[in-house]
PDB file of N, CA and C in Angstrom:
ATOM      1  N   UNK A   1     113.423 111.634 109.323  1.00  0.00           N
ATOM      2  CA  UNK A   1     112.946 111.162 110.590  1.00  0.00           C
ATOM      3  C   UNK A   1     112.727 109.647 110.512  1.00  0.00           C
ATOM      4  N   UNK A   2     113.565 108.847 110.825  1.00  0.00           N
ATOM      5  CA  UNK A   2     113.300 107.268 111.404  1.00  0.00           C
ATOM      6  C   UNK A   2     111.768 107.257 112.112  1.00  0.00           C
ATOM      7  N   UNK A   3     111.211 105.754 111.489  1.00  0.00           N
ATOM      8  CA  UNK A   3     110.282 105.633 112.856  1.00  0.00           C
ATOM      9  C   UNK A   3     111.027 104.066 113.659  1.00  0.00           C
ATOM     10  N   UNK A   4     110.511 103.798 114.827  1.00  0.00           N
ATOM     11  CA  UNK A   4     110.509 102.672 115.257  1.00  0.00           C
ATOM     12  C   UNK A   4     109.393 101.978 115.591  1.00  0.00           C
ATOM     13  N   UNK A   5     109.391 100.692 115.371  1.00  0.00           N
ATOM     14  CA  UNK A   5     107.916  99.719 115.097  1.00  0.00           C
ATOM     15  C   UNK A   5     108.191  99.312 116.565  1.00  0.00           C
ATOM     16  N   UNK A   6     106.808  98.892 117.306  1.00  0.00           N
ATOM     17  CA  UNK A   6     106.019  98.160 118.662  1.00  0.00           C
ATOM     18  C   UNK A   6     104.999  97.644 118.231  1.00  0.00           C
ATOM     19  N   UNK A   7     105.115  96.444 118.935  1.00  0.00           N
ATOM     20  CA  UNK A   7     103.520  95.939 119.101  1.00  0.00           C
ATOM     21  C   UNK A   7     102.372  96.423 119.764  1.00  0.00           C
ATOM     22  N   UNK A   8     101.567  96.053 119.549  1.00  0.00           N
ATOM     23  CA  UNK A   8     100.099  96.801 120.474  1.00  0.00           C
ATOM     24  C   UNK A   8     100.338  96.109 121.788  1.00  0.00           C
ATOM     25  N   UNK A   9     100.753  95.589 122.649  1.00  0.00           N
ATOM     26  CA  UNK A   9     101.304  94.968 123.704  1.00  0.00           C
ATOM     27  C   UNK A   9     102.091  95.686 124.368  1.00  0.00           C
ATOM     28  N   UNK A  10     103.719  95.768 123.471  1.00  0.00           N
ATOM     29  CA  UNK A  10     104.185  96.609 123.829  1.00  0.00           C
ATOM     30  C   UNK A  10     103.668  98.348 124.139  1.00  0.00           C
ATOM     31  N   UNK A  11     103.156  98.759 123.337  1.00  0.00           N
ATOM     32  CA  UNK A  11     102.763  99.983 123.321  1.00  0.00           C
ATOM     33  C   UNK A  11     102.013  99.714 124.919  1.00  0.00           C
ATOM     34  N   UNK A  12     101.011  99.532 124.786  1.00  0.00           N
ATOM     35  CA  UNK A  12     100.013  99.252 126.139  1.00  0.00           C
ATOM     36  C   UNK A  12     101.194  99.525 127.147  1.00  0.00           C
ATOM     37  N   UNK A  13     101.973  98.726 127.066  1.00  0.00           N
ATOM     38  CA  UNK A  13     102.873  98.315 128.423  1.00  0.00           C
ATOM     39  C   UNK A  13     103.768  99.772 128.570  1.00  0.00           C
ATOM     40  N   UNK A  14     103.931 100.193 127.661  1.00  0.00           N
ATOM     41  CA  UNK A  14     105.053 101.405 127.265  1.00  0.00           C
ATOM     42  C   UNK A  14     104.577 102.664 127.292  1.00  0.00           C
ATOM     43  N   UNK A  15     103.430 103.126 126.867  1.00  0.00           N
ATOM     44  CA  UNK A  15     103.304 104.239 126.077  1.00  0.00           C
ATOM     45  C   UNK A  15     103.439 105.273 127.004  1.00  0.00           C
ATOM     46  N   UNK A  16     103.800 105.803 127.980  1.00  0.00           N
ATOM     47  CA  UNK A  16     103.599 106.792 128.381  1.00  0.00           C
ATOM     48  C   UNK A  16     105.328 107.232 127.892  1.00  0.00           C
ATOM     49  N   UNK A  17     106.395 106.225 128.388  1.00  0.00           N
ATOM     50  CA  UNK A  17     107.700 106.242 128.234  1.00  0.00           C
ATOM     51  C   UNK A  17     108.333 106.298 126.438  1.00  0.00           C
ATOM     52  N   UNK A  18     107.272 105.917 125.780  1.00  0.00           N
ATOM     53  CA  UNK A  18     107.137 105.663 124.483  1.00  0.00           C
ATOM     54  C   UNK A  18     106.691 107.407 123.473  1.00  0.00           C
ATOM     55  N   UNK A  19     105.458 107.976 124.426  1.00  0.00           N
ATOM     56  CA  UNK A  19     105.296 109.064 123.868  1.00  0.00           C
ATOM     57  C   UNK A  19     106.461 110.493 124.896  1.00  0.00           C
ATOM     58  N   UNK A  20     107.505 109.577 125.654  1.00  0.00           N
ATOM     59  CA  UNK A  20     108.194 111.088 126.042  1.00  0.00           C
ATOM     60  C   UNK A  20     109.327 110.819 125.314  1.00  0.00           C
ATOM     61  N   UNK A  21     109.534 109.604 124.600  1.00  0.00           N
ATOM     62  CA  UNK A  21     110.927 109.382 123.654  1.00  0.00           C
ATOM     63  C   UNK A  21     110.690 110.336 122.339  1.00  0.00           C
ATOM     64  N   UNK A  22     109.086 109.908 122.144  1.00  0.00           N
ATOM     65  CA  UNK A  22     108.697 110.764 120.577  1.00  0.00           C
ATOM     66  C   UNK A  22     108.934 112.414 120.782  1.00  0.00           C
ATOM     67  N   UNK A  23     108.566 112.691 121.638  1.00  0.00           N
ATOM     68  CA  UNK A  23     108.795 114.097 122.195  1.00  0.00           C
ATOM     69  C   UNK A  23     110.305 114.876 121.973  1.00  0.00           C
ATOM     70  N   UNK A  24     110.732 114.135 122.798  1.00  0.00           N
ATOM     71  CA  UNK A  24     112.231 114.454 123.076  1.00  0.00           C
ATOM     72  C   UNK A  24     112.932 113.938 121.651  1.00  0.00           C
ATOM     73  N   UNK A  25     113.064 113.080 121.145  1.00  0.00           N
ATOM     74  CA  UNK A  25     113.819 112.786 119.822  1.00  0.00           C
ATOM     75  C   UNK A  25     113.327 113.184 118.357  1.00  0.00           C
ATOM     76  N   UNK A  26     111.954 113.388 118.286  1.00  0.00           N
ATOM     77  CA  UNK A  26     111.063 113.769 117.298  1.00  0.00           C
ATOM     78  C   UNK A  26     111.246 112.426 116.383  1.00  0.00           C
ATOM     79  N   UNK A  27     111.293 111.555 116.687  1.00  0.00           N
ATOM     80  CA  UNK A  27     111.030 110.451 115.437  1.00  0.00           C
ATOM     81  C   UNK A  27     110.034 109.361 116.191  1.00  0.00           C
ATOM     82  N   UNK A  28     108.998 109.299 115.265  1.00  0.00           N
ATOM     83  CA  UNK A  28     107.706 108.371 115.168  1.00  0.00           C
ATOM     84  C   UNK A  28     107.923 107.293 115.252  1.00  0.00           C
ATOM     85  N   UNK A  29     106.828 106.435 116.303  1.00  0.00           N
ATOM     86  CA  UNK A  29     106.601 105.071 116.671  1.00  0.00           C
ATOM     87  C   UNK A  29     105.079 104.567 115.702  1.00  0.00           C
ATOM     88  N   UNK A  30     105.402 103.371 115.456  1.00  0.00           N
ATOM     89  CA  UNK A  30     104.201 102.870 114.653  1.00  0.00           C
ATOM     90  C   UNK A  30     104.035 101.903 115.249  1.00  0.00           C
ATOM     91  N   UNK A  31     103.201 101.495 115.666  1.00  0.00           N
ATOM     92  CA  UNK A  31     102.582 100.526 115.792  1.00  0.00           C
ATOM     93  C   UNK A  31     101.876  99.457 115.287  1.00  0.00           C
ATOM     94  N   UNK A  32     102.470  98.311 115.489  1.00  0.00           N
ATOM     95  CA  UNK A  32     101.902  96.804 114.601  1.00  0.00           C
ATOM     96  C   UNK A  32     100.937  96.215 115.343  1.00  0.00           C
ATOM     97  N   UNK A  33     100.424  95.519 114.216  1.00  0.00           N
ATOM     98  CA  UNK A  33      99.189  94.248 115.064  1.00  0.00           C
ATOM     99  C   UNK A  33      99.652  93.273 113.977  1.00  0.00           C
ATOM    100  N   UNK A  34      99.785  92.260 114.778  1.00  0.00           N
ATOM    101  CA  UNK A  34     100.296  91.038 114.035  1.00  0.00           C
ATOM    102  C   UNK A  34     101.535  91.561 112.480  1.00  0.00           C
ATOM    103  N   UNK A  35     102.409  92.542 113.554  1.00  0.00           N
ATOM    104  CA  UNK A  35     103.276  91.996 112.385  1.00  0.00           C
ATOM    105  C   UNK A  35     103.121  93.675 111.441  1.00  0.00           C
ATOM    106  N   UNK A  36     101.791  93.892 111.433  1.00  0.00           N
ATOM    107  CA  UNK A  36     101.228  94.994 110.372  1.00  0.00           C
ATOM    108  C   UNK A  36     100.961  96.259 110.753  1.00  0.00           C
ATOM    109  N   UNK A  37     101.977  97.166 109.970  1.00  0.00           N
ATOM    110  CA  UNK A  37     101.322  98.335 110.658  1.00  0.00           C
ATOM    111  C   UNK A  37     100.251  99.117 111.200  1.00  0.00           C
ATOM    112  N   UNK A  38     100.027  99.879 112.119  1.00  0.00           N
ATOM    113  CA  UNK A  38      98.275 100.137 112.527  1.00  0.00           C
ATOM    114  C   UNK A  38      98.390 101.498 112.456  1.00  0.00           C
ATOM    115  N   UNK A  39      99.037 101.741 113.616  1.00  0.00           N
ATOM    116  CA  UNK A  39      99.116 103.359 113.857  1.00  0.00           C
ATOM    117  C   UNK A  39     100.591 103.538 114.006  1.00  0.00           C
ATOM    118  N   UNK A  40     100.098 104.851 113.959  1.00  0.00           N
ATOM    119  CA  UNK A  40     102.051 105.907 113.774  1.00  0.00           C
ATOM    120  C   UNK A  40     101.809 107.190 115.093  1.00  0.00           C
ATOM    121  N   UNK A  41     102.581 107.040 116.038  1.00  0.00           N
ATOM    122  CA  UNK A  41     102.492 108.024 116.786  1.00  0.00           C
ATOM    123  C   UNK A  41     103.857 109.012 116.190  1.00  0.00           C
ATOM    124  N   UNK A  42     103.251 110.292 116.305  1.00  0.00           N
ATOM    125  CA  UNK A  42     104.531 111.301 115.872  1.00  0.00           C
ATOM    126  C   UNK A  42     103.700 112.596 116.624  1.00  0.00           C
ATOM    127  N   UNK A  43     105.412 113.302 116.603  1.00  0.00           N
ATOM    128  CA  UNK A  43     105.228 114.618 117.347  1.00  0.00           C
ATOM    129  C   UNK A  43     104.435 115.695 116.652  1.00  0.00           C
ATOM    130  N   UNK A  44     103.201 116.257 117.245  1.00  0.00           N
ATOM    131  CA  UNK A  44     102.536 117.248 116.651  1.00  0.00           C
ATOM    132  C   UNK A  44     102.870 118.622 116.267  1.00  0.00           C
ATOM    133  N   UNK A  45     102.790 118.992 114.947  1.00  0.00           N
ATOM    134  CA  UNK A  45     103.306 119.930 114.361  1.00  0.00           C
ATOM    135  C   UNK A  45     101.990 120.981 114.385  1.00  0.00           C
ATOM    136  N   UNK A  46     101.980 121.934 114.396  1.00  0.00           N
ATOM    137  CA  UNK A  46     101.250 123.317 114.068  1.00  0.00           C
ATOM    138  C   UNK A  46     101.633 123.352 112.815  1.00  0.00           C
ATOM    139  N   UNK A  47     100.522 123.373 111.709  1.00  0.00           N
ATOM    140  CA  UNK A  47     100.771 123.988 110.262  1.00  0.00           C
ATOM    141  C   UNK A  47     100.132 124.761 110.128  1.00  0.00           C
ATOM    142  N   UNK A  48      99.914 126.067 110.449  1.00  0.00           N
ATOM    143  CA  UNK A  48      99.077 127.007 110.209  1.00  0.00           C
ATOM    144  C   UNK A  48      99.654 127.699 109.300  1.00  0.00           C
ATOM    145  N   UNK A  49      98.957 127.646 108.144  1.00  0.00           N
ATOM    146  CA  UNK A  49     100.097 127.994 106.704  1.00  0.00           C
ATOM    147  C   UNK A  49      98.935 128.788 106.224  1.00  0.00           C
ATOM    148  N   UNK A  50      99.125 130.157 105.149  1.00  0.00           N
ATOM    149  CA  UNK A  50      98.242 130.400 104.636  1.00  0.00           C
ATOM    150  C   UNK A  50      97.881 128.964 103.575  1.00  0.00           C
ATOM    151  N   UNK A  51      96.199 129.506 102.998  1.00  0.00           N
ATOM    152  CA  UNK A  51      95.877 128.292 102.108  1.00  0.00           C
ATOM    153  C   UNK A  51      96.982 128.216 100.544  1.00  0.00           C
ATOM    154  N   UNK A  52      96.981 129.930 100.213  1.00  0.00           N
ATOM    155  CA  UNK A  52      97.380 130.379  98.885  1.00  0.00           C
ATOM    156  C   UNK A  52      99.484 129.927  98.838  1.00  0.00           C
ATOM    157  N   UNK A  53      99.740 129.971 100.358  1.00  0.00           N
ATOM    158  CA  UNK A  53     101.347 129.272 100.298  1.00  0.00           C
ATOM    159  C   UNK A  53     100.790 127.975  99.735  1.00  0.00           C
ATOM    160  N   UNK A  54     100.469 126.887 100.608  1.00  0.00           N
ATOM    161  CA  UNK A  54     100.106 125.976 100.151  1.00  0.00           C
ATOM    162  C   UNK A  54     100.079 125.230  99.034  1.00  0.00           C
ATOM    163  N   UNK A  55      98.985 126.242  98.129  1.00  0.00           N
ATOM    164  CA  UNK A  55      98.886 125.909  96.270  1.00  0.00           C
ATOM    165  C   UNK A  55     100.093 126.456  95.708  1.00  0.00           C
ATOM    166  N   UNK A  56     100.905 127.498  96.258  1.00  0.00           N
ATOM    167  CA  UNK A  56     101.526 128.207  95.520  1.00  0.00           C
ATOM    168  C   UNK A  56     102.718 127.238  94.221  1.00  0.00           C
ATOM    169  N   UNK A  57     102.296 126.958  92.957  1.00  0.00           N
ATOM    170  CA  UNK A  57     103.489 126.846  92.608  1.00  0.00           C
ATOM    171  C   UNK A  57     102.850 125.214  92.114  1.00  0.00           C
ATOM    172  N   UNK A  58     101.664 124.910  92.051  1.00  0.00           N
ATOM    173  CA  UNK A  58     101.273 123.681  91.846  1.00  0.00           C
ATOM    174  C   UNK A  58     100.205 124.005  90.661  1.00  0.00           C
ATOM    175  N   UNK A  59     100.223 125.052  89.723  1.00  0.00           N
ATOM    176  CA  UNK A  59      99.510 125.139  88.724  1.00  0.00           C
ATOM    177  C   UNK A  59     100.704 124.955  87.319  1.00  0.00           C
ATOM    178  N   UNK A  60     100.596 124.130  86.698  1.00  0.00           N
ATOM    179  CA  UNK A  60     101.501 123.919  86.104  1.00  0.00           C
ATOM    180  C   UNK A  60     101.515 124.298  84.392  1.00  0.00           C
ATOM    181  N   UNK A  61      99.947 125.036  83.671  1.00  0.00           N
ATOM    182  CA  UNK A  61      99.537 125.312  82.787  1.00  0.00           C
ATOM    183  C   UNK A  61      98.703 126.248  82.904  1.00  0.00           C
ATOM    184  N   UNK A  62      98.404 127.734  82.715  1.00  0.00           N
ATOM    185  CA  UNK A  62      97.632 128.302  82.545  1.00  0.00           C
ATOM    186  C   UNK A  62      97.788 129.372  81.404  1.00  0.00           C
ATOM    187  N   UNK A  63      96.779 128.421  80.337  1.00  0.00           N
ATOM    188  CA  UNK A  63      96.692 129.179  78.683  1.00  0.00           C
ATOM    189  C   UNK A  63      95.900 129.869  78.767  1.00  0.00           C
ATOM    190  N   UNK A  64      94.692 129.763  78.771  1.00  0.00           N
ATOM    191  CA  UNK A  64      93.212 130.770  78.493  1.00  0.00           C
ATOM    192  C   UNK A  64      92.381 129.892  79.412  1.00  0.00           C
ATOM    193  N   UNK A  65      92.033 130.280  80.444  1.00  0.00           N
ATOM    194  CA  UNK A  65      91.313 129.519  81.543  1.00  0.00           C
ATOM    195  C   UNK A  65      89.378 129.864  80.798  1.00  0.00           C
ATOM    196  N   UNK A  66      89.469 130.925  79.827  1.00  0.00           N
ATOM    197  CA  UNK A  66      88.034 131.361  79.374  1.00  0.00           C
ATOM    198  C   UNK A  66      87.840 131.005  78.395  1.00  0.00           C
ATOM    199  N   UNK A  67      88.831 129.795  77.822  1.00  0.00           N
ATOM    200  CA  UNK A  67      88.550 129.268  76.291  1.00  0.00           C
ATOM    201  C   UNK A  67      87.711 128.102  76.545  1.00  0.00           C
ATOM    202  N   UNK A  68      86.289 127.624  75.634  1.00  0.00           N
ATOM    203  CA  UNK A  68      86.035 126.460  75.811  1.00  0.00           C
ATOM    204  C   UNK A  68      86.588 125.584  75.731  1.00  0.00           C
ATOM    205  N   UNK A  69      86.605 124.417  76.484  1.00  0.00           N
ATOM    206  CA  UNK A  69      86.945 122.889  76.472  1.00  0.00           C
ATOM    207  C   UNK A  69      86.358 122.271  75.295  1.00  0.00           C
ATOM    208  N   UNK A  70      87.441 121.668  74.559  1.00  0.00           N
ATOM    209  CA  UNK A  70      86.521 121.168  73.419  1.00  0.00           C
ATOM    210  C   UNK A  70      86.340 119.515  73.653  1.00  0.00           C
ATOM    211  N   UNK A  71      86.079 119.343  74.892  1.00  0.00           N
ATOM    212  CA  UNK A  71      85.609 117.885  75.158  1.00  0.00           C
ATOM    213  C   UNK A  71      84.272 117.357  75.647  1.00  0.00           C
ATOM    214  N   UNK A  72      83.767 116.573  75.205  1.00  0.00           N
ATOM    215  CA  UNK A  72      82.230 116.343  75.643  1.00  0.00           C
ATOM    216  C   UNK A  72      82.400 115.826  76.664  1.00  0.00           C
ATOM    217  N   UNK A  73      81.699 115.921  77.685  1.00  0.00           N
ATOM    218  CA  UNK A  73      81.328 115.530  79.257  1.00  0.00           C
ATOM    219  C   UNK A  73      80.498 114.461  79.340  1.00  0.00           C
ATOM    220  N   UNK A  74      80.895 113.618  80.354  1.00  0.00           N
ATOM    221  CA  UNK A  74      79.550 112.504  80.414  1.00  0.00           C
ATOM    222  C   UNK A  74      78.550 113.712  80.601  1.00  0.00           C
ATOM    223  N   UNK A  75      78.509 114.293  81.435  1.00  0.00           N
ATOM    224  CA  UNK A  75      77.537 114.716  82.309  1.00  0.00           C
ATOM    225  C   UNK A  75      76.275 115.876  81.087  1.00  0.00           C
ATOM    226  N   UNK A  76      77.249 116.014  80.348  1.00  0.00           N
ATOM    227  CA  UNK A  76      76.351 116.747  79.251  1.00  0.00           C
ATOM    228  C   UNK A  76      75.416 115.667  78.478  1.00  0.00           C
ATOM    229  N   UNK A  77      75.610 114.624  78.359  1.00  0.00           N
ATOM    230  CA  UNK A  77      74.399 113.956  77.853  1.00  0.00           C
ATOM    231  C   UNK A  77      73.331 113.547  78.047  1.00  0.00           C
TER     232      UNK A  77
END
């Protein structure tokens, strides 16, 4: 998905015509102030995902989760 950059000027002057382009094309407008990005308008997605899809597949080691840690903790001192 491309975005295309506006100024806060432009936007003001635009946005209604600006958020039916994002709509219809699905690629995000960002918006600059002086030059710098500010905000990003993009088309809203529904992610209603379970939580457990989510993690699925992002544990990348599991030896003995019930073995002690043999490292001292700040927090233990």
């Amino acid at each position: 998905m491309e975005s295309n950059q506006v100024s806060k000027s432009e936007f003001k002057a635009k946005a209604l015509e600006l958020f039916r382009q994002v709509e219809a094309s699905g690629e995000s407008v960002v918006v600059t102030d002086h030059g710098k990005p500010t905000l990003e308008v993009r088309r809203y997605r529904n992610n209603e995902r379970n939580p457990f899809d989510v993690l699925r597949g992002s544990v990348v080691r599991y030896d003995d989760p019930t073995e002690p840690v043999d490292i001292e903790w700040e927090a233990a001192r």
